[in-house]
N, C-alpha and C. Protein backbone atom coordinates (compact mmCIF):
# COMPACT_ATOMS: atom_id res chain seq x y z
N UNK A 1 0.82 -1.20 0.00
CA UNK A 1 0.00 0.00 0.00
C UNK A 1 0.86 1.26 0.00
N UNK A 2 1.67 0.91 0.70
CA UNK A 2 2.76 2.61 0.53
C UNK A 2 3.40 2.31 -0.66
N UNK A 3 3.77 1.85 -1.36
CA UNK A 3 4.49 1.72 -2.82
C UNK A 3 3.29 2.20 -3.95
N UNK A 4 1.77 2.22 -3.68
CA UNK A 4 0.91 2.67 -3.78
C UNK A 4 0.70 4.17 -4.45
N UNK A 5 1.51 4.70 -3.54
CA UNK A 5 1.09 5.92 -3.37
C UNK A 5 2.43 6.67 -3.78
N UNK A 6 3.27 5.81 -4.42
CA UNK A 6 4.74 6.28 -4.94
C UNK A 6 4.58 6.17 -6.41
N UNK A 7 4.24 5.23 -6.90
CA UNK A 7 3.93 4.25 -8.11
C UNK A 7 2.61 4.49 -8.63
N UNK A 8 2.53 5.54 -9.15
CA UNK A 8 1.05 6.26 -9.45
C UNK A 8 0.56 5.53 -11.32
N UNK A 9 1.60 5.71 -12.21
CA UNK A 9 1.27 5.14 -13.75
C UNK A 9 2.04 4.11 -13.96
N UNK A 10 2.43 2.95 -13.09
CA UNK A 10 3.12 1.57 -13.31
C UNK A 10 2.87 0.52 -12.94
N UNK A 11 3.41 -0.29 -12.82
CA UNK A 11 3.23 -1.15 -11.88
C UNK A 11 4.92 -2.09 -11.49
N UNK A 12 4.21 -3.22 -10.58
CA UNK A 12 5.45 -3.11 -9.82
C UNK A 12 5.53 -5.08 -9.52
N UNK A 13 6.05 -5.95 -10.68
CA UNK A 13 5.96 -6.98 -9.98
C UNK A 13 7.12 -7.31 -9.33
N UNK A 14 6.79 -8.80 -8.38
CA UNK A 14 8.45 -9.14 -7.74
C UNK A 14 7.81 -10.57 -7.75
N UNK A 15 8.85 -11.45 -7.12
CA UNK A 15 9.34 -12.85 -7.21
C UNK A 15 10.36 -13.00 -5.86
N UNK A 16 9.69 -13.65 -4.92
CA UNK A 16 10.22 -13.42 -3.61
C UNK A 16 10.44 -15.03 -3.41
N UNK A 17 11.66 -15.96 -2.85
CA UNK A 17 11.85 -17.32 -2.98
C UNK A 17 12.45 -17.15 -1.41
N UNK A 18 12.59 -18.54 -0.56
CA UNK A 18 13.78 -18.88 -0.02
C UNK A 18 13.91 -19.91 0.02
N UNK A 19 15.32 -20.31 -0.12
CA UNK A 19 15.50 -21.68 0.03
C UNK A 19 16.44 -22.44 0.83
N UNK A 20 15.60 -23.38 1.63
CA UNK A 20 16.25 -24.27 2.68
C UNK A 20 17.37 -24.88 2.87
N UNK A 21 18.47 -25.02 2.76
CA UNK A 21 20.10 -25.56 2.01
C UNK A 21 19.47 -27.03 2.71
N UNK A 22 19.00 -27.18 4.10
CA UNK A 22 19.21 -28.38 4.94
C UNK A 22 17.65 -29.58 4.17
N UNK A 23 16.67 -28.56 3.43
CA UNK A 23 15.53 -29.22 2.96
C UNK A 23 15.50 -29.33 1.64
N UNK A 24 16.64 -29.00 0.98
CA UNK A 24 16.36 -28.84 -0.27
C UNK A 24 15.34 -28.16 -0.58
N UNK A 25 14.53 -27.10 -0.09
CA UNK A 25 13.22 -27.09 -0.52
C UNK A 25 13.70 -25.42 -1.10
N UNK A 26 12.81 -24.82 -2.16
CA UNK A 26 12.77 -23.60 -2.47
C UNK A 26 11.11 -23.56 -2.53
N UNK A 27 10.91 -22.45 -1.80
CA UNK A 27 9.59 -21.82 -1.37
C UNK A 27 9.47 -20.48 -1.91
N UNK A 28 8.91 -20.36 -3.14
CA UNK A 28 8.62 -19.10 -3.78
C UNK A 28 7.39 -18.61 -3.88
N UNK A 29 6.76 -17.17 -4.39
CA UNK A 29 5.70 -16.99 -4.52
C UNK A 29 5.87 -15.62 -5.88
N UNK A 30 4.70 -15.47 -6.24
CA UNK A 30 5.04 -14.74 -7.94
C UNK A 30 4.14 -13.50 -7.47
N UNK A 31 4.09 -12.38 -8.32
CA UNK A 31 3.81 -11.61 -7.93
C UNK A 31 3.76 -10.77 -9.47
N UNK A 32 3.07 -11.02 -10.38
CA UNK A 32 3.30 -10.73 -11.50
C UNK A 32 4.11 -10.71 -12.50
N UNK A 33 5.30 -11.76 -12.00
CA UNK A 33 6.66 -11.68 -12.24
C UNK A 33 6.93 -12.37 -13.13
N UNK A 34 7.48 -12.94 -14.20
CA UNK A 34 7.73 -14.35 -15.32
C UNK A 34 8.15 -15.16 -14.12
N UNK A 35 7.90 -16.63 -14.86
CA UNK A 35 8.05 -17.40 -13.93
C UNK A 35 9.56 -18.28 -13.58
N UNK A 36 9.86 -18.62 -12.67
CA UNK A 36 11.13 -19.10 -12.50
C UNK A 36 11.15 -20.15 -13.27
N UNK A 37 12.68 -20.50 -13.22
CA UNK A 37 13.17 -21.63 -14.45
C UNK A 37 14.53 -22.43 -13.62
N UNK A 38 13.70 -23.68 -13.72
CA UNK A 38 14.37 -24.77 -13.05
C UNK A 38 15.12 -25.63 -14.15
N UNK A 39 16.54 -25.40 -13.65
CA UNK A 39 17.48 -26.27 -14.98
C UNK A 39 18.08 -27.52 -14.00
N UNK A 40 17.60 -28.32 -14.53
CA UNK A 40 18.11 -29.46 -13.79
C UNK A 40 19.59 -29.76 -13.83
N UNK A 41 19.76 -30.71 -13.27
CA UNK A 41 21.11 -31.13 -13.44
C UNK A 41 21.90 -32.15 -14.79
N UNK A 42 20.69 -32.76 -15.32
CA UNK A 42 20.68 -33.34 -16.64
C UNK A 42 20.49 -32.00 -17.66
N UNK A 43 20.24 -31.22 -17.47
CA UNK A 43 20.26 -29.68 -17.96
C UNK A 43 19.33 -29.75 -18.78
N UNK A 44 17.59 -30.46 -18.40
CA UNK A 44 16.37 -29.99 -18.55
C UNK A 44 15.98 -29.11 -18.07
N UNK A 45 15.59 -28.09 -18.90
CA UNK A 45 14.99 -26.44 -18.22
C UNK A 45 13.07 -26.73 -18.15
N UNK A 46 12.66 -26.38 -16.89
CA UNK A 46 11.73 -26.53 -16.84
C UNK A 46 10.82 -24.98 -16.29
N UNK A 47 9.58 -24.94 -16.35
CA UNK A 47 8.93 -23.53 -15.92
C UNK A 47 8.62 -24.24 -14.64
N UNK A 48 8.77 -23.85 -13.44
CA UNK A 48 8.16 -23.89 -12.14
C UNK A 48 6.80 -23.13 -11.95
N UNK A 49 5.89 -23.96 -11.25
CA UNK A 49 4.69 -23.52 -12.10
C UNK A 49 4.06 -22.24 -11.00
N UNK A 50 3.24 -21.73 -10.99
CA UNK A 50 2.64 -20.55 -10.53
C UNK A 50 2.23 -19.58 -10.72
N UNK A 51 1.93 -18.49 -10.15
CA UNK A 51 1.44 -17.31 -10.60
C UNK A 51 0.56 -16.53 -9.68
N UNK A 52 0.65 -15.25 -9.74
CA UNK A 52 0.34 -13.79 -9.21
C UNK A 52 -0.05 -12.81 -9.63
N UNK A 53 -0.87 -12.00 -9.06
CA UNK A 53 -1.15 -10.71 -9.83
C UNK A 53 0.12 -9.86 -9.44
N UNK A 54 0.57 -8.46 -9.97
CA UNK A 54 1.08 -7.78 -10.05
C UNK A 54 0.97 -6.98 -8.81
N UNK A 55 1.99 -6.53 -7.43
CA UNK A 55 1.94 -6.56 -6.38
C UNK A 55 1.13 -4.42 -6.23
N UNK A 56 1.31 -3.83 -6.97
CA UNK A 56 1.07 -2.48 -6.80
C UNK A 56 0.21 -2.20 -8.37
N UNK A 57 -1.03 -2.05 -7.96
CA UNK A 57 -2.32 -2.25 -8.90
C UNK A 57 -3.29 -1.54 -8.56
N UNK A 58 -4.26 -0.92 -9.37
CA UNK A 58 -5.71 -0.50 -8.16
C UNK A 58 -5.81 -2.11 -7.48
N UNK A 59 -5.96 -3.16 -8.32
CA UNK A 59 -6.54 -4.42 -8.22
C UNK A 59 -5.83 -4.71 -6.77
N UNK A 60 -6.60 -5.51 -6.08
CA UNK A 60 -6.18 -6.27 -4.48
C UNK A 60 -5.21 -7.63 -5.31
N UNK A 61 -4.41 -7.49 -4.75
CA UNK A 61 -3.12 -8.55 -4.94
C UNK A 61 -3.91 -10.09 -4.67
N UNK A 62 -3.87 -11.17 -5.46
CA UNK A 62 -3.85 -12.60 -5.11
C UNK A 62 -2.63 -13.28 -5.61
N UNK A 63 -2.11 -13.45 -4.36
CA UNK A 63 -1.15 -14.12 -3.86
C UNK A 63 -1.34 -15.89 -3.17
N UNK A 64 -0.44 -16.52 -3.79
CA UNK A 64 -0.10 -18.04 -3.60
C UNK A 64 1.01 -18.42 -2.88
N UNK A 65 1.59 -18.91 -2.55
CA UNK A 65 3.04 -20.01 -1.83
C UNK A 65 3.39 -21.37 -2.57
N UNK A 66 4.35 -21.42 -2.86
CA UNK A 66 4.74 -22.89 -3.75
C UNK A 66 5.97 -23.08 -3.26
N UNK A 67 6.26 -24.60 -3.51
CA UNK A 67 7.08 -25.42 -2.97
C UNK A 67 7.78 -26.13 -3.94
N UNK A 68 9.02 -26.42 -4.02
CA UNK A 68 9.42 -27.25 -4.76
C UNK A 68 10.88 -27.59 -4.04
N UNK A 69 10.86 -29.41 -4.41
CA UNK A 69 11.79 -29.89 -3.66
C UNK A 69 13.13 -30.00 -4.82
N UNK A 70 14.43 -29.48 -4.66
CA UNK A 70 15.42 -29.18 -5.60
C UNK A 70 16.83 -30.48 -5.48
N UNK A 71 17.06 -31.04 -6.55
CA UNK A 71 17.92 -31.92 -6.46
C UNK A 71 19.48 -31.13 -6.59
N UNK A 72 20.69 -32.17 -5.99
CA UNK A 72 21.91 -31.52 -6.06
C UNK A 72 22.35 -31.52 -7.95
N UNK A 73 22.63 -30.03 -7.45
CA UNK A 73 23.12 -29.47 -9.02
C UNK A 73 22.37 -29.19 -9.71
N UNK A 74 21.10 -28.92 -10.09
CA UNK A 74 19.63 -27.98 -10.15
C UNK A 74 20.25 -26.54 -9.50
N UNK A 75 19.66 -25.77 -10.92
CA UNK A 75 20.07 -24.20 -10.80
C UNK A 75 18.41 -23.74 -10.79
N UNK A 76 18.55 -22.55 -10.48
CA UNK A 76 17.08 -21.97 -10.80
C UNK A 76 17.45 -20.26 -11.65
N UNK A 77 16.88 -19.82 -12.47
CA UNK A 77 17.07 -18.64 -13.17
C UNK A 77 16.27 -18.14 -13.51
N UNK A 78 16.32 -16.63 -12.52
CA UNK A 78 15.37 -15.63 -12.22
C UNK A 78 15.77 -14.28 -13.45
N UNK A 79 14.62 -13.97 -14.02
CA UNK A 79 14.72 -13.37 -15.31
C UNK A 79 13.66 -11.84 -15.39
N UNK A 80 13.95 -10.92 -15.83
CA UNK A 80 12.82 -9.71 -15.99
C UNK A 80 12.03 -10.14 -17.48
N UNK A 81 10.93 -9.67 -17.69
CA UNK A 81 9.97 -9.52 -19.17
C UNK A 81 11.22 -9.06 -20.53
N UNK A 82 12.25 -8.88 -19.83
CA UNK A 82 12.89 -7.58 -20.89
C UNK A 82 13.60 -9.08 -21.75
N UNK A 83 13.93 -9.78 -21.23
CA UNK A 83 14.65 -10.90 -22.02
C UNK A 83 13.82 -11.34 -23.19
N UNK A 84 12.41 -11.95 -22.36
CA UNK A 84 11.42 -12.34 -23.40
C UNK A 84 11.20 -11.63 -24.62
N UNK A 85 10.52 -10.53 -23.85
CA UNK A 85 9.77 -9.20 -24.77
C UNK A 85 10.77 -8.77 -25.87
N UNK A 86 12.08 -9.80 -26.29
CA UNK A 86 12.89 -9.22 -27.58
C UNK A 86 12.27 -9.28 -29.02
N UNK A 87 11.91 -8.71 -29.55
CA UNK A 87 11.44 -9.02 -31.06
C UNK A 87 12.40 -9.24 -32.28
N UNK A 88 11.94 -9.43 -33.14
CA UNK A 88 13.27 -9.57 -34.27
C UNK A 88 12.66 -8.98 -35.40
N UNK A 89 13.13 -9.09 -37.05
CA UNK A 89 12.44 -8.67 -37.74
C UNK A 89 11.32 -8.40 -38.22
N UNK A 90 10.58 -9.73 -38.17
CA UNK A 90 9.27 -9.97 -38.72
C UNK A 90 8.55 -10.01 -37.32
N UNK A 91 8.43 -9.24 -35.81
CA UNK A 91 8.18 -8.82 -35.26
C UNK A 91 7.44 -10.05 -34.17
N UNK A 92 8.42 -11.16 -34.56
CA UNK A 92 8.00 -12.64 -33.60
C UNK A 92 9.40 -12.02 -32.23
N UNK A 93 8.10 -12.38 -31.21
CA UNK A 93 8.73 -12.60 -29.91
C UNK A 93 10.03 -13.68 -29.32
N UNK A 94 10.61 -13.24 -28.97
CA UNK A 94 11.87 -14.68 -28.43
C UNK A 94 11.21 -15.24 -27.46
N UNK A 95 10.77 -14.52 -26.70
CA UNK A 95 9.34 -15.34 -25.60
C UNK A 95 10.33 -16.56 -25.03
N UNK A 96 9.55 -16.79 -24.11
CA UNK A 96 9.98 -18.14 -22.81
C UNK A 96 10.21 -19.25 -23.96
N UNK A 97 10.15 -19.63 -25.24
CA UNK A 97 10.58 -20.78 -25.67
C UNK A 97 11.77 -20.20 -26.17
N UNK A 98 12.16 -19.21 -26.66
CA UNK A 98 13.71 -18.79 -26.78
C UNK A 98 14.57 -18.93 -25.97
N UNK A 99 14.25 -18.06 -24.34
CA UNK A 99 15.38 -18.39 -23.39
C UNK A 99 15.02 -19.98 -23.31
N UNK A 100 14.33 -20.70 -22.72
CA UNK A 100 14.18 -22.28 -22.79
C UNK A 100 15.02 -22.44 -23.94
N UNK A 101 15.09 -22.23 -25.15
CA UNK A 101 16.26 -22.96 -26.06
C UNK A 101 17.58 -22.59 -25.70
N UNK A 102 17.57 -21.33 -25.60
CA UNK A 102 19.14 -20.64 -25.28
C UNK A 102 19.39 -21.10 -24.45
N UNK A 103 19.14 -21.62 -23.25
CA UNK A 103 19.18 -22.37 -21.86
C UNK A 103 19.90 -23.27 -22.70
N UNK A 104 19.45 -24.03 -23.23
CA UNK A 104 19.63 -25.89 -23.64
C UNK A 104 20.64 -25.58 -24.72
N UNK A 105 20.53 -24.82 -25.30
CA UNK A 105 22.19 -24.60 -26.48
C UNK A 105 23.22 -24.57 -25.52
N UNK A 106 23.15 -23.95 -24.43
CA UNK A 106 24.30 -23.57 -23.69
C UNK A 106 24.44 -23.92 -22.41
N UNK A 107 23.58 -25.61 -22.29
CA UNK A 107 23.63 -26.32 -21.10
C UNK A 107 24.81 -26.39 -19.99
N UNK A 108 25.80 -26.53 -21.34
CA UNK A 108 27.43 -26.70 -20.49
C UNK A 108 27.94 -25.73 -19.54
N UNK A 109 27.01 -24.42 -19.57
CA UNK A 109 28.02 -23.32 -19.23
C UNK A 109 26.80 -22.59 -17.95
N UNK A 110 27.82 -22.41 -16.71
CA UNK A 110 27.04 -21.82 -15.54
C UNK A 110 27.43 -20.32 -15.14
N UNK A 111 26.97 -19.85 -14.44
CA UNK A 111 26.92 -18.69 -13.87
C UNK A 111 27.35 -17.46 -15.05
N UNK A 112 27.96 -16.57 -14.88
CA UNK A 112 27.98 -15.62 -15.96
C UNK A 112 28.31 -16.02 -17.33
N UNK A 113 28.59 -17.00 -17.80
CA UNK A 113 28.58 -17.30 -19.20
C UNK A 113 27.78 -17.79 -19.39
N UNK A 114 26.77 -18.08 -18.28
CA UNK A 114 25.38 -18.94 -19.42
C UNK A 114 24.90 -17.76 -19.41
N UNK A 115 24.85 -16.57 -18.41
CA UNK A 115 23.59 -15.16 -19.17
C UNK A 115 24.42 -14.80 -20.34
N UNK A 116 25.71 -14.52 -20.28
CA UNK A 116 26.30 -14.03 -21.28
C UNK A 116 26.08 -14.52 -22.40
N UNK A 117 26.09 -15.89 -22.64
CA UNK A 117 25.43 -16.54 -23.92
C UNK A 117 23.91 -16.13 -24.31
N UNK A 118 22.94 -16.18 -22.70
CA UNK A 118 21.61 -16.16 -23.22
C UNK A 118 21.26 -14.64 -24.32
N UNK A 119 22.36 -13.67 -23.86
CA UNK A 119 22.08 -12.40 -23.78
C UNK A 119 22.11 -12.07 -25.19
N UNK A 120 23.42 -13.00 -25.31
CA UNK A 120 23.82 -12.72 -27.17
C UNK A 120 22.99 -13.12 -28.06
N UNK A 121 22.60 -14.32 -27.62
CA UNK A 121 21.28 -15.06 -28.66
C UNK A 121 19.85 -14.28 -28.74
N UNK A 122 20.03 -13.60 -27.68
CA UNK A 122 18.23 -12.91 -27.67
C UNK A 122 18.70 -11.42 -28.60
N UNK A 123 20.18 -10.83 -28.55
CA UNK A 123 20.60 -10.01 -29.30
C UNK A 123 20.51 -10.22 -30.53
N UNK A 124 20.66 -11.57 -30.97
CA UNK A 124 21.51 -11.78 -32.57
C UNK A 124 20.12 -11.92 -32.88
N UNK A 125 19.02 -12.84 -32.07
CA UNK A 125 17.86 -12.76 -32.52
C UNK A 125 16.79 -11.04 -32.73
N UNK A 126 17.33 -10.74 -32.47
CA UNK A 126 16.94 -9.36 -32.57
C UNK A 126 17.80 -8.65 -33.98
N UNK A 127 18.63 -8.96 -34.29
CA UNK A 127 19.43 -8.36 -34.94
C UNK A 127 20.12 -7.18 -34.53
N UNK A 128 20.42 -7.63 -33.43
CA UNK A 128 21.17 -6.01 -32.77
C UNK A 128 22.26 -6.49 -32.43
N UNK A 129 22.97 -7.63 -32.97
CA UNK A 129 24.83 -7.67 -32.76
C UNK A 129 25.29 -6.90 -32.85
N UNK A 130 26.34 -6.83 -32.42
CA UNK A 130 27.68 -5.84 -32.37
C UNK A 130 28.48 -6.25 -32.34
């Protein structure tokens, strides 16, 4: 409600998780947010399922809690709309099945070289290399 009254022509989602090291468990909840992405350790990327309204809205927030139990070496990758929302020429979206591919082209590679890869592919798909 006080973000409310800051945030007058926007809106404002988030994606709030924690996770248990001793339960394996990650406990998230969405909040208008894209949804998290569970890359396994066989380096199947999967959507973790859920969903939220957008936390600062006229609309009253409905809000959920989800659970998911995480195996060793399972990553999870938290992403803004801006990745998706890339267009390319003929004005097709890269959308969640793009990063899902770019994920899986570049299974081999963790922490800053797998965004760094994702980043280039949603670029080149855009045609905005450099």
């Amino acid at each position: 409600q006080e973000l409310q009254a800051i945030v007058k022509t926007n809106h404002i989602s988030a994606c709030v998780f924690f996770y248990s090291i001793a339960e394996k468990k990650l406990s998230y909840s969405y909040a208008g947010h894209p949804p998290i992405l569970l890359i396994s350790q066989s380096n199947n990327c999967q959507i973790l399922e859920g969903n939220g309204t957008v936390i600062v809205s006229p609309l009253e927030p409905k809000l959920k809690n989800y659970t998911k139990i995480l195996q060793s070496g399972d990553r999870i990758l938290l992403y803004s709309d801006g990745i998706t929302d890339v267009y390319n020429s003929s004005e097709q979206e890269f959308g969640i099945e793009g990063l899902i591919s770019s994920i899986q082209k570049n299974s081999n590679k963790k922490g800053e070289e797998l965004l760094h890869s994702i980043y280039h592919l949603a670029k080149e798909y855009s045609n905005q290399v450099s």
